[in-house]
N, C-alpha and C. Protein backbone atom coordinates (compact mmCIF):
# COMPACT_ATOMS: atom_id res chain seq x y z
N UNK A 1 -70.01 -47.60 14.46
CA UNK A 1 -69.64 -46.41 15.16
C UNK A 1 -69.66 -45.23 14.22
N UNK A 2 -70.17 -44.14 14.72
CA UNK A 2 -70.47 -43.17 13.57
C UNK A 2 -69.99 -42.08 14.32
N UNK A 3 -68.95 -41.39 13.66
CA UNK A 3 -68.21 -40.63 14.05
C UNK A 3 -69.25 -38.52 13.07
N UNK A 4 -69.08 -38.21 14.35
CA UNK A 4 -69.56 -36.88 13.98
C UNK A 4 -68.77 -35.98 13.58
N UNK A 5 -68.92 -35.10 12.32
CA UNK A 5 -67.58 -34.04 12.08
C UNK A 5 -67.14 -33.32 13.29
N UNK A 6 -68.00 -32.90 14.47
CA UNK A 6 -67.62 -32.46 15.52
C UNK A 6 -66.19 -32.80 15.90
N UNK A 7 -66.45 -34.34 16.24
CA UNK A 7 -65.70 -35.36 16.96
C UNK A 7 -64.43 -35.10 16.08
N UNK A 8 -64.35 -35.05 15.02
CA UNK A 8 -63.52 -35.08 13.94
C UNK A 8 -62.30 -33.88 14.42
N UNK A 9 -63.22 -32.99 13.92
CA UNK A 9 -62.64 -31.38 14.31
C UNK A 9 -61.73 -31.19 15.32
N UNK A 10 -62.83 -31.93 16.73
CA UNK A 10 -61.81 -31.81 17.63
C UNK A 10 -60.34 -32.55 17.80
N UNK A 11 -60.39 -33.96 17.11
CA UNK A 11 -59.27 -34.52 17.18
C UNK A 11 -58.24 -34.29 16.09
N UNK A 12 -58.41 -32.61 15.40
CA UNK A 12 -57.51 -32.23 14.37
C UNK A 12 -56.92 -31.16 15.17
N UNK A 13 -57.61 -30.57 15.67
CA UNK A 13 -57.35 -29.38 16.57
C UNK A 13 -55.64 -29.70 16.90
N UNK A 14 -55.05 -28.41 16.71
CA UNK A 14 -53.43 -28.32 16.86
C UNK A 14 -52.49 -29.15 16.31
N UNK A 15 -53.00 -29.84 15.10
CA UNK A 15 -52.52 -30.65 14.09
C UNK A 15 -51.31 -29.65 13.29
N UNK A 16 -52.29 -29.02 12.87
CA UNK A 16 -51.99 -27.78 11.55
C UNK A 16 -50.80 -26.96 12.25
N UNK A 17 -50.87 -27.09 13.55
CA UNK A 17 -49.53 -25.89 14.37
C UNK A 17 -48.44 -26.63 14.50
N UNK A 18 -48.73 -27.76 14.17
CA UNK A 18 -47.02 -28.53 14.95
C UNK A 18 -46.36 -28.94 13.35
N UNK A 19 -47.30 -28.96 12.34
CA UNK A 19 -47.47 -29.13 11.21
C UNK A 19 -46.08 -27.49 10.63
N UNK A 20 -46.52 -25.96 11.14
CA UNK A 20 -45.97 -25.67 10.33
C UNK A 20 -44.65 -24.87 11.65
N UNK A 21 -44.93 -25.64 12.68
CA UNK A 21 -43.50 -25.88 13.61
C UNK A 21 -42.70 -26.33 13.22
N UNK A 22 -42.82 -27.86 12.71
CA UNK A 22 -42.01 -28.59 11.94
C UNK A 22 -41.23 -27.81 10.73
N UNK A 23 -42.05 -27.62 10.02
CA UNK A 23 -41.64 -26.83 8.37
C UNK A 23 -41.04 -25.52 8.89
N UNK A 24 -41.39 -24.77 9.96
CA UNK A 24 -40.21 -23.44 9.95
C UNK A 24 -38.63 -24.07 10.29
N UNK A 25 -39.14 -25.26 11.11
CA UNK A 25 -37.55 -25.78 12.42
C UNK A 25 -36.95 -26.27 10.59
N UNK A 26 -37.63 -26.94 9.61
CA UNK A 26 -36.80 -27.69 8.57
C UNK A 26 -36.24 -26.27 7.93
N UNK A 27 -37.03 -25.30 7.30
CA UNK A 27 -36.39 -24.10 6.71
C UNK A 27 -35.19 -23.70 7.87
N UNK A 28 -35.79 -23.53 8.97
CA UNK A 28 -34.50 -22.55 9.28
C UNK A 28 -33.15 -23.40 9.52
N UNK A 29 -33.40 -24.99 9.42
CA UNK A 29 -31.99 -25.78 9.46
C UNK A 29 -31.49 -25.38 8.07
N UNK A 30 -31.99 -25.19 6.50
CA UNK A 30 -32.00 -24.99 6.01
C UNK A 30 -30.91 -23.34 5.27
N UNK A 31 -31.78 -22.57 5.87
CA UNK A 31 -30.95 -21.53 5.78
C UNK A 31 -29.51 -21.18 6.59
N UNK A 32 -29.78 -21.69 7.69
CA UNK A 32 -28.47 -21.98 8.47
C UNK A 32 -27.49 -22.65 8.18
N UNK A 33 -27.69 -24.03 7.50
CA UNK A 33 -26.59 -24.52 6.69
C UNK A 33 -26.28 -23.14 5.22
N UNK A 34 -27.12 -22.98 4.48
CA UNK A 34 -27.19 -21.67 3.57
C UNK A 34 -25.21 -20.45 4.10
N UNK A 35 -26.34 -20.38 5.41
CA UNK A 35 -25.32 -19.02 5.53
C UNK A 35 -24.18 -19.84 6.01
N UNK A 36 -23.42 -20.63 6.79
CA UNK A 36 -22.90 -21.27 6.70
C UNK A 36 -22.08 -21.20 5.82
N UNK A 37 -22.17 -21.92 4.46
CA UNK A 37 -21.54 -22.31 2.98
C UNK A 37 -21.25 -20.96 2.86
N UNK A 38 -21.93 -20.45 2.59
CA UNK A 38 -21.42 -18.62 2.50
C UNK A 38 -20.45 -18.12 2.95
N UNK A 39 -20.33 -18.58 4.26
CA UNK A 39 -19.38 -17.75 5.50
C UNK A 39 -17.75 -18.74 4.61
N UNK A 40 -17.95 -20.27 4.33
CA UNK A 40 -16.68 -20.79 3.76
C UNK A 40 -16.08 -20.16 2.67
N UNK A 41 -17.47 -19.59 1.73
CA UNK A 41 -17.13 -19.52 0.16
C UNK A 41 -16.72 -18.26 0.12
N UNK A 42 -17.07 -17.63 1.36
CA UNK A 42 -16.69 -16.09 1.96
C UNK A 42 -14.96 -16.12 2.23
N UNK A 43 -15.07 -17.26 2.98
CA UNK A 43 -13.40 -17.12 3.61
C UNK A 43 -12.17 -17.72 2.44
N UNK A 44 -12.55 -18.50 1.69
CA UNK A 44 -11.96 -19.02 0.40
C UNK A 44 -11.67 -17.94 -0.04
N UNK A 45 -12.51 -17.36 -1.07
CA UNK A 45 -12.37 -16.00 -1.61
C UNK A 45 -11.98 -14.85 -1.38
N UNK A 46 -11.30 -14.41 0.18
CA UNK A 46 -10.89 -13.71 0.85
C UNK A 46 -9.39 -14.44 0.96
N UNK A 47 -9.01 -15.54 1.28
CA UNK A 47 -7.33 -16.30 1.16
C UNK A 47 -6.99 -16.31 -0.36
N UNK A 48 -7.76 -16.78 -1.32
CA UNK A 48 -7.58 -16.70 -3.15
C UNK A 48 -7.41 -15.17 -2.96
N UNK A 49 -7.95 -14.00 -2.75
CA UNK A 49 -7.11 -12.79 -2.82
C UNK A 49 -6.04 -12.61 -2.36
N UNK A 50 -5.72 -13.02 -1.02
CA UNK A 50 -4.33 -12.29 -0.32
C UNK A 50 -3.35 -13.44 -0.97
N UNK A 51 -3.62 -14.54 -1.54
CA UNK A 51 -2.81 -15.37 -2.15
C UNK A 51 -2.36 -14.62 -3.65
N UNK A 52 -3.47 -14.35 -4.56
CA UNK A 52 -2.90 -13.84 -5.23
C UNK A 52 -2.49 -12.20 -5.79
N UNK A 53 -2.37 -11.52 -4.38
CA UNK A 53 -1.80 -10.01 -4.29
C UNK A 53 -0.36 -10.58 -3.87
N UNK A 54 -0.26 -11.37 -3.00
CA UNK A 54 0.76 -12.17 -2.58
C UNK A 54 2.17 -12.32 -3.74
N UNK A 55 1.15 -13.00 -4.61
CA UNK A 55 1.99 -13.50 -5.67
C UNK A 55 2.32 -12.58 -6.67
N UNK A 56 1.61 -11.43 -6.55
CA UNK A 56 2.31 -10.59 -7.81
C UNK A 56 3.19 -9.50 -7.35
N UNK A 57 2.95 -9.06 -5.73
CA UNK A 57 4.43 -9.00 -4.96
C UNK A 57 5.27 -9.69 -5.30
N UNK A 58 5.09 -10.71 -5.21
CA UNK A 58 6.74 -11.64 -5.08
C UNK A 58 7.39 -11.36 -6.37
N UNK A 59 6.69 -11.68 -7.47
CA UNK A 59 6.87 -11.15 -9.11
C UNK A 59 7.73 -10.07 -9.30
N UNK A 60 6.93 -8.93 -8.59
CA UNK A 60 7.48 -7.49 -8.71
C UNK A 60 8.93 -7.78 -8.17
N UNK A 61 9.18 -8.40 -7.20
CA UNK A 61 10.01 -8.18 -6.06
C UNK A 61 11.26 -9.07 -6.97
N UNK A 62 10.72 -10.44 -7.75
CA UNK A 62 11.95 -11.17 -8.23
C UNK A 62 12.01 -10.49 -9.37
N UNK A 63 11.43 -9.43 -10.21
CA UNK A 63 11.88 -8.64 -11.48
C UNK A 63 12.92 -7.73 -10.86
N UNK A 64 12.47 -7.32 -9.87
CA UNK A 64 13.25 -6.08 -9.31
C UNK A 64 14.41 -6.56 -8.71
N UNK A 65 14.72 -7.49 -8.20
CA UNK A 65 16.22 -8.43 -8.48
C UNK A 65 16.88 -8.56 -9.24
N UNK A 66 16.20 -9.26 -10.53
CA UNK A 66 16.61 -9.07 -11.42
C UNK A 66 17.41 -7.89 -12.38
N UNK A 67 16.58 -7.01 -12.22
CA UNK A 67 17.08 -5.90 -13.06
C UNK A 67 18.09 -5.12 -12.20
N UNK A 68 18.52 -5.58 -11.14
CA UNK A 68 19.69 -4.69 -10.00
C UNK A 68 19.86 -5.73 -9.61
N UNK A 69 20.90 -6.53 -10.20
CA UNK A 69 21.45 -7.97 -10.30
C UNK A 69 23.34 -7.44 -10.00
N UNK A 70 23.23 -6.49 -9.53
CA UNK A 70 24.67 -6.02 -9.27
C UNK A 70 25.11 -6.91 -7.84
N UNK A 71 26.42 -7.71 -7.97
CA UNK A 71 26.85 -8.25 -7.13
C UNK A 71 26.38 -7.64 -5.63
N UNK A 72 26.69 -6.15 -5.24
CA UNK A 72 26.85 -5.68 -4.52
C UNK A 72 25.20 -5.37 -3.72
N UNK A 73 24.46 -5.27 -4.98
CA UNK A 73 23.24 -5.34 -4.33
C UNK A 73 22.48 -6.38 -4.49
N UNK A 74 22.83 -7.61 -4.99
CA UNK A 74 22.06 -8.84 -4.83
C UNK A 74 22.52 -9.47 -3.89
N UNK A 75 23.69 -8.67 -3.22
CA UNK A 75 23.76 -9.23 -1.28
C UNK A 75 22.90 -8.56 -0.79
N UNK A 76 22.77 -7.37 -0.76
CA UNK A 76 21.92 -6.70 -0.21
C UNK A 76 20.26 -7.43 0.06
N UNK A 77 19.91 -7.54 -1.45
CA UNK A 77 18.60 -7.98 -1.62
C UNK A 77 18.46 -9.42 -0.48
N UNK A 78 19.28 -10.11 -0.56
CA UNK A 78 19.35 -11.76 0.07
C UNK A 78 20.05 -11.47 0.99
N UNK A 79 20.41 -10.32 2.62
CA UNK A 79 20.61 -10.64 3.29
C UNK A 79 19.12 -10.64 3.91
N UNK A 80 19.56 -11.29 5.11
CA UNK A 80 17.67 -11.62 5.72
C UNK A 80 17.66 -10.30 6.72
N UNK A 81 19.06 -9.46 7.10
CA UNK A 81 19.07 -8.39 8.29
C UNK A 81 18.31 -7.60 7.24
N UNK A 82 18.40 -7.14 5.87
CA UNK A 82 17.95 -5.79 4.87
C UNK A 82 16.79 -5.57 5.13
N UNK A 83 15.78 -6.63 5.74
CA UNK A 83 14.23 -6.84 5.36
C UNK A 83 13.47 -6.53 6.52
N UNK A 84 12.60 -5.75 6.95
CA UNK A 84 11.78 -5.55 7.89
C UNK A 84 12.10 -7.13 8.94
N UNK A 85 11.94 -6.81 10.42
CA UNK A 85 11.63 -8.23 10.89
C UNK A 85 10.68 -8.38 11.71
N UNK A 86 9.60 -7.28 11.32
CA UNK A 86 7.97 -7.21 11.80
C UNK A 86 7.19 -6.51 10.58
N UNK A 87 6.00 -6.48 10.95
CA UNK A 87 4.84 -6.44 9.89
C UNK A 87 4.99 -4.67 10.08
N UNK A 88 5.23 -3.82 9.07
CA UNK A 88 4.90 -2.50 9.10
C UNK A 88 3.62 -1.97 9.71
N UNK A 89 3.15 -1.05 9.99
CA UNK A 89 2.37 -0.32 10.58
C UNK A 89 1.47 0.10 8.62
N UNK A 90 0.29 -0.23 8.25
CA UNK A 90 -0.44 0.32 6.94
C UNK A 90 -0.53 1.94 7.11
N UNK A 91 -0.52 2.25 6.02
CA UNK A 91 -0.70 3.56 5.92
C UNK A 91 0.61 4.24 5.51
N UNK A 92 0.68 5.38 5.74
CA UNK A 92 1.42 6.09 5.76
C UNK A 92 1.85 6.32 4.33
N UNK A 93 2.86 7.36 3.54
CA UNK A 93 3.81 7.58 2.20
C UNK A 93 4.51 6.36 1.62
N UNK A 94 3.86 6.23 0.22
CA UNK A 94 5.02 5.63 -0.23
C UNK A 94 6.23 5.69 -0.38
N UNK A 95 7.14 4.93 -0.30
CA UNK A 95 8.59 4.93 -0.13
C UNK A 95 9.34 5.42 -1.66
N UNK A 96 9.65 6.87 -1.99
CA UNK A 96 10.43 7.20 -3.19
C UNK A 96 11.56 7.63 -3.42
N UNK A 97 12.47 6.64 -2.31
CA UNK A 97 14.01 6.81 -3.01
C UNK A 97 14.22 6.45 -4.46
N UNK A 98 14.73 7.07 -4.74
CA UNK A 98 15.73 6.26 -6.37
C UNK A 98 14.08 6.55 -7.18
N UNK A 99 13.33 7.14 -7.24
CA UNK A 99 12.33 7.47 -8.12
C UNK A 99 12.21 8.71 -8.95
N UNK A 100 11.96 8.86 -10.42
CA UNK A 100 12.68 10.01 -10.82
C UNK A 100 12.92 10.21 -11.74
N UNK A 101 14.01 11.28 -12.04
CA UNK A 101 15.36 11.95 -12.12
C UNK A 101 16.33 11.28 -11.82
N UNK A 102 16.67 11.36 -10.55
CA UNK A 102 17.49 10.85 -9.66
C UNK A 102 18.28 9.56 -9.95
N UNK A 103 19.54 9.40 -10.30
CA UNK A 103 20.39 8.07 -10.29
C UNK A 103 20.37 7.88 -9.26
N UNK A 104 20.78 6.60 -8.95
CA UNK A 104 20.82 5.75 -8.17
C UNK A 104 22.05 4.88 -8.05
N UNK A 105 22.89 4.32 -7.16
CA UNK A 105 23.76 3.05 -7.25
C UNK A 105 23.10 1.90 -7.29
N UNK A 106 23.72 0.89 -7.41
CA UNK A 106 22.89 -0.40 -7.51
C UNK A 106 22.36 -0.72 -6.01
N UNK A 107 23.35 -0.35 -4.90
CA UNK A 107 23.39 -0.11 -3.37
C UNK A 107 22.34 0.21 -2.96
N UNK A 108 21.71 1.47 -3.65
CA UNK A 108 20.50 2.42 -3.01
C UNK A 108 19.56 2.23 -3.71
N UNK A 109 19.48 1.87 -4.84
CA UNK A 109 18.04 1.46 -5.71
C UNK A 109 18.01 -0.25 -4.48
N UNK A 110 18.66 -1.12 -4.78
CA UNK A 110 18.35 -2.36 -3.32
C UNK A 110 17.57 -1.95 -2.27
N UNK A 111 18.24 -0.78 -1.25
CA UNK A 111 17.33 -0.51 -0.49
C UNK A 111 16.17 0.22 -0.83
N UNK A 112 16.13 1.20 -1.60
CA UNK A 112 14.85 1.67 -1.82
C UNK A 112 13.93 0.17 -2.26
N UNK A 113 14.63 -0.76 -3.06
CA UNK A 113 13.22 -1.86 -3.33
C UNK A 113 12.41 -2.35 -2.43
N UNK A 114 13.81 -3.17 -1.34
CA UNK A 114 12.83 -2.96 -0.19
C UNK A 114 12.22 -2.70 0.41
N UNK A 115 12.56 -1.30 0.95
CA UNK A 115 11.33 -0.46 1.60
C UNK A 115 9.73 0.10 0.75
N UNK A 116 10.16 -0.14 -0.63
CA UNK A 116 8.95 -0.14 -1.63
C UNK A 116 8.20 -1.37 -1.32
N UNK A 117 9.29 -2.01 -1.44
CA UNK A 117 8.47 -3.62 -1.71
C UNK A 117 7.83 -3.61 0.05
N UNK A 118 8.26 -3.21 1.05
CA UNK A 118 7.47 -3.38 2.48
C UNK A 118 6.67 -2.82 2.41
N UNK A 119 6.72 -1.79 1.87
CA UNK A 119 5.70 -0.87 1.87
C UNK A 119 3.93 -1.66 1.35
N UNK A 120 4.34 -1.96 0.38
CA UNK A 120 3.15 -2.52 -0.66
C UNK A 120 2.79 -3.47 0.10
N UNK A 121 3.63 -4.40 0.63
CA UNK A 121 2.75 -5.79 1.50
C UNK A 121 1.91 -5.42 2.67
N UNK A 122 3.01 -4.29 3.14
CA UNK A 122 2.16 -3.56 4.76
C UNK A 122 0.69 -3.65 4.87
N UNK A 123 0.69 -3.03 3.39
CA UNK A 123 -0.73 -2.18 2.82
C UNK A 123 -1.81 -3.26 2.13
N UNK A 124 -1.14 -4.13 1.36
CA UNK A 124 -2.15 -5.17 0.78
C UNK A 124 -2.24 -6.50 1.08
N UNK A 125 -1.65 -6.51 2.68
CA UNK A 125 -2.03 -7.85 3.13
C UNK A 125 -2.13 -7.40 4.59
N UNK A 126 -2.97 -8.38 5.08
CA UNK A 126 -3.00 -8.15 7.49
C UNK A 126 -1.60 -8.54 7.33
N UNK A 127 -0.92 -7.80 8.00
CA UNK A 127 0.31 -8.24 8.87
C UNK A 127 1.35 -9.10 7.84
N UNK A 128 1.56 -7.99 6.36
CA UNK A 128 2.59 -8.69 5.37
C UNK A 128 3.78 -8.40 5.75
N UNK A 129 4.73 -9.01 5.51
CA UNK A 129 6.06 -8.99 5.19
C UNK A 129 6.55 -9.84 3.94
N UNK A 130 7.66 -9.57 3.77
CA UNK A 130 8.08 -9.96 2.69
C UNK A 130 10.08 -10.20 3.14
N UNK A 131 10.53 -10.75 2.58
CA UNK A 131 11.98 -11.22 2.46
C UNK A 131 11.93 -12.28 1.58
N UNK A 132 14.03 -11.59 1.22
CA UNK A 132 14.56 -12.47 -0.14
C UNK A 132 15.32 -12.92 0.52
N UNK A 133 15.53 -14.40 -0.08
CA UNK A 133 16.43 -15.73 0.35
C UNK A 133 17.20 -16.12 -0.40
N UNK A 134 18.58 -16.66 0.16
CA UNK A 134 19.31 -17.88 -0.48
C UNK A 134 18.66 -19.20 -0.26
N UNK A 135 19.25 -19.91 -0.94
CA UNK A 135 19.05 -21.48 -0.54
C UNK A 135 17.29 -22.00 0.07
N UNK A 136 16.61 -21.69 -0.71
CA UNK A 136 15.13 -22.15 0.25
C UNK A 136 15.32 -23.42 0.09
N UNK A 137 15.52 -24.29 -0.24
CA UNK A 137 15.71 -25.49 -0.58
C UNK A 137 16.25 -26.63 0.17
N UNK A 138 17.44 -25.73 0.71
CA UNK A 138 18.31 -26.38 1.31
C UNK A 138 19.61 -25.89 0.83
N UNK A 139 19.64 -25.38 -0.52
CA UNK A 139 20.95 -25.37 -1.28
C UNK A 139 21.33 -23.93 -1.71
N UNK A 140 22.23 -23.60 -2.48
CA UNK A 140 22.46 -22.57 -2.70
C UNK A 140 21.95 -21.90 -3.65
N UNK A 141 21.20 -22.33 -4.59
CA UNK A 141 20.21 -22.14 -5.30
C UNK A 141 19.15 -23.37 -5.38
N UNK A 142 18.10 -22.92 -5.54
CA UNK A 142 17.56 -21.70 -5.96
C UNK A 142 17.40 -20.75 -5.22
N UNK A 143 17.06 -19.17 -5.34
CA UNK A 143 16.77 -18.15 -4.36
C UNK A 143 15.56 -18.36 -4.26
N UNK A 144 14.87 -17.11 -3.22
CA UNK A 144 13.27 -17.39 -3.23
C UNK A 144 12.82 -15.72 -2.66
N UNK A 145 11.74 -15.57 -3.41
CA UNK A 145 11.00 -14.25 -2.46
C UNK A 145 9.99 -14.88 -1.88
N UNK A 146 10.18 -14.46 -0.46
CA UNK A 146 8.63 -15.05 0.62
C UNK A 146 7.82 -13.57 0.77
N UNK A 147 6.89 -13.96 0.60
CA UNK A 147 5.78 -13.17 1.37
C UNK A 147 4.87 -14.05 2.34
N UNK A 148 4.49 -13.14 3.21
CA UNK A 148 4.00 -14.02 4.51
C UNK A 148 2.90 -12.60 4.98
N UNK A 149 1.85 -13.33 5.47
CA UNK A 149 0.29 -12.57 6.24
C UNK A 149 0.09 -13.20 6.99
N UNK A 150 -0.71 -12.35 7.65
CA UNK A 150 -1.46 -12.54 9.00
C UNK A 150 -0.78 -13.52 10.25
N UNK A 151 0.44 -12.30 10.36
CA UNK A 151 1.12 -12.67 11.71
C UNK A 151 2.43 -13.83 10.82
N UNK A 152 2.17 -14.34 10.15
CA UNK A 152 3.75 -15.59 10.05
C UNK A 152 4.84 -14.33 9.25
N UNK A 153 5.51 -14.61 9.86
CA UNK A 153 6.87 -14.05 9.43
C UNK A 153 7.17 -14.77 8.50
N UNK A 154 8.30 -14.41 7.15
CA UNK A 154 8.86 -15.30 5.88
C UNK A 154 9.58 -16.29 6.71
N UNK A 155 10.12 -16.73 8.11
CA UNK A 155 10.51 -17.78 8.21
C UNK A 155 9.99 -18.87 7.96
N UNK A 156 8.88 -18.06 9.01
CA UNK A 156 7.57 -19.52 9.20
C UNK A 156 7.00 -20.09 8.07
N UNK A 157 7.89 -19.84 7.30
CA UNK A 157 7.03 -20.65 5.78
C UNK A 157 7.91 -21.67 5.32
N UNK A 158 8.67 -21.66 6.44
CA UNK A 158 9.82 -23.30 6.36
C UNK A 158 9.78 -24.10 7.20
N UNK A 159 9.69 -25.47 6.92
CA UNK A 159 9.92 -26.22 8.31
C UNK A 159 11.48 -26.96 7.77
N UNK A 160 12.67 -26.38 8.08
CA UNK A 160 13.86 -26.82 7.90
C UNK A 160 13.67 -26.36 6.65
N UNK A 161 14.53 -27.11 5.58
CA UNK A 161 14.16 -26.76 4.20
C UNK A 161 13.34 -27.10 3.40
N UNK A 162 12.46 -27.52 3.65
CA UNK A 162 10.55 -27.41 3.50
C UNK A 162 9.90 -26.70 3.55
N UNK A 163 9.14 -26.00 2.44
CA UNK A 163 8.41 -25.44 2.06
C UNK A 163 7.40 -25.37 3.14
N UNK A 164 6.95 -24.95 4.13
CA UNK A 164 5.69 -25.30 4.82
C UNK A 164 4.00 -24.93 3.89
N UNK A 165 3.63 -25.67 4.33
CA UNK A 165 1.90 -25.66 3.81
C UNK A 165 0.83 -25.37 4.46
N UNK A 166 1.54 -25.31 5.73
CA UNK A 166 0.05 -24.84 6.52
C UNK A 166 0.32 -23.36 6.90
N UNK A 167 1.26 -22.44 6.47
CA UNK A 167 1.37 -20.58 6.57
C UNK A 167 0.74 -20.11 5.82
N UNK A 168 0.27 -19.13 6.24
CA UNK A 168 -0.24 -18.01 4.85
C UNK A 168 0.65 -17.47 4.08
N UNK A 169 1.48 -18.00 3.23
CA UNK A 169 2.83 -17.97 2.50
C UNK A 169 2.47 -18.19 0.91
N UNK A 170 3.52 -17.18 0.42
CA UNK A 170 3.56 -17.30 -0.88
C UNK A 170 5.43 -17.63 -0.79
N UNK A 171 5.90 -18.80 -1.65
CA UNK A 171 7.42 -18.70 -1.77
C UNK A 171 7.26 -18.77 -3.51
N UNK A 172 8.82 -17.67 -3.97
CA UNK A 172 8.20 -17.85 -5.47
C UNK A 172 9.78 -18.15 -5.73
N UNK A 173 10.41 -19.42 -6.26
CA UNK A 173 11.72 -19.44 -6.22
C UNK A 173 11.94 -19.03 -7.69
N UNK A 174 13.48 -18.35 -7.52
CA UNK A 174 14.39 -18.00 -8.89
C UNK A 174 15.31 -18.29 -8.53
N UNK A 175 16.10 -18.50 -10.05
CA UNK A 175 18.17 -18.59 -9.94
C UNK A 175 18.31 -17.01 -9.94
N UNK A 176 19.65 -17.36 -8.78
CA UNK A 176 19.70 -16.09 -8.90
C UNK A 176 21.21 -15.56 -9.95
N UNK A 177 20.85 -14.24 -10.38
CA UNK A 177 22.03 -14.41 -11.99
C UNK A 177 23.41 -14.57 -11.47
């Protein structure tokens, strides 16, 4: 049987098209997984930030305890009524009581921290808040500063006296003096 290149030709015909059908359908599975990984390594790197703006709030917030460690205003600081009990509105003036010149009592530098310290989360996290605690633990020490995004309130970062793990929560515990 003697086959003619004709014959040939024709039974190649639309070979070569399904040929680079195939190879676009493999690239574009390809790039689709691509963007994909991206969109994760995207959203990682976007929680590793608000985690750690998170955390150097809380820092600020347990120095600033610290250093206005006056009986009178380390109630202040650790009642849970002192503390915003919704996410501020972003924007707006920073908060500059007790900034200055200006003395301060231990009373009114407390509240001004707070409203500093709300201020800053308002602004550098979706939907921050922040509050200082007794007992996160369960006990009476240790204290704790919570910060909390995107919608969880500093409660929701407990399940009883458990730490929860699945909030967008930073808890940063200290003794308190």
């Amino acid at each position: 049987m003697k086959v003619t290149a004709r014959k040939m030709l024709k039974a190649q015909q639309g070979v070569g098209m399904i040929e680079i059908l195939v190879a676009i359908l493999v690239v574009a599975v390809g790039v689709l997984g691509y963007a994909g990984m991206q969109m994760f390594a995207l959203r990682g790197a976007e929680t590793a930030s608000y985690r750690t703006q998170a955390t150097l709030v809380a820092k600020d917030a347990l120095e600033r305890l610290l250093v206005n460690s006056a009986t009178a205003a380390g109630d202040i600081y650790f009642d849970v009524t002192s503390w915003p009990a919704t996410s501020a509105a972003s924007g707006g003036n920073f908060p500059t009581a007790c900034m200055g010149a200006a003395a301060c009592t231990p009373d009114v530098q407390a509240a001004a921290d707070i409203a500093q310290l709300s201020w800053i989360v308002s602004n550098t996290l979706p939907l921050g808040m922040i509050a200082a605690r007794d007992g996160c633990t369960g006990v009476g020490t240790p204290s704790c500063v919570v910060v909390s995004w995107q919608g969880a309130a500093p409660a929701d970062c407990f399940v009883g006296d458990v730490i929860s793990t699945s909030e967008p929560c930073v808890v940063m515990e200290a003794r308190r003096p």
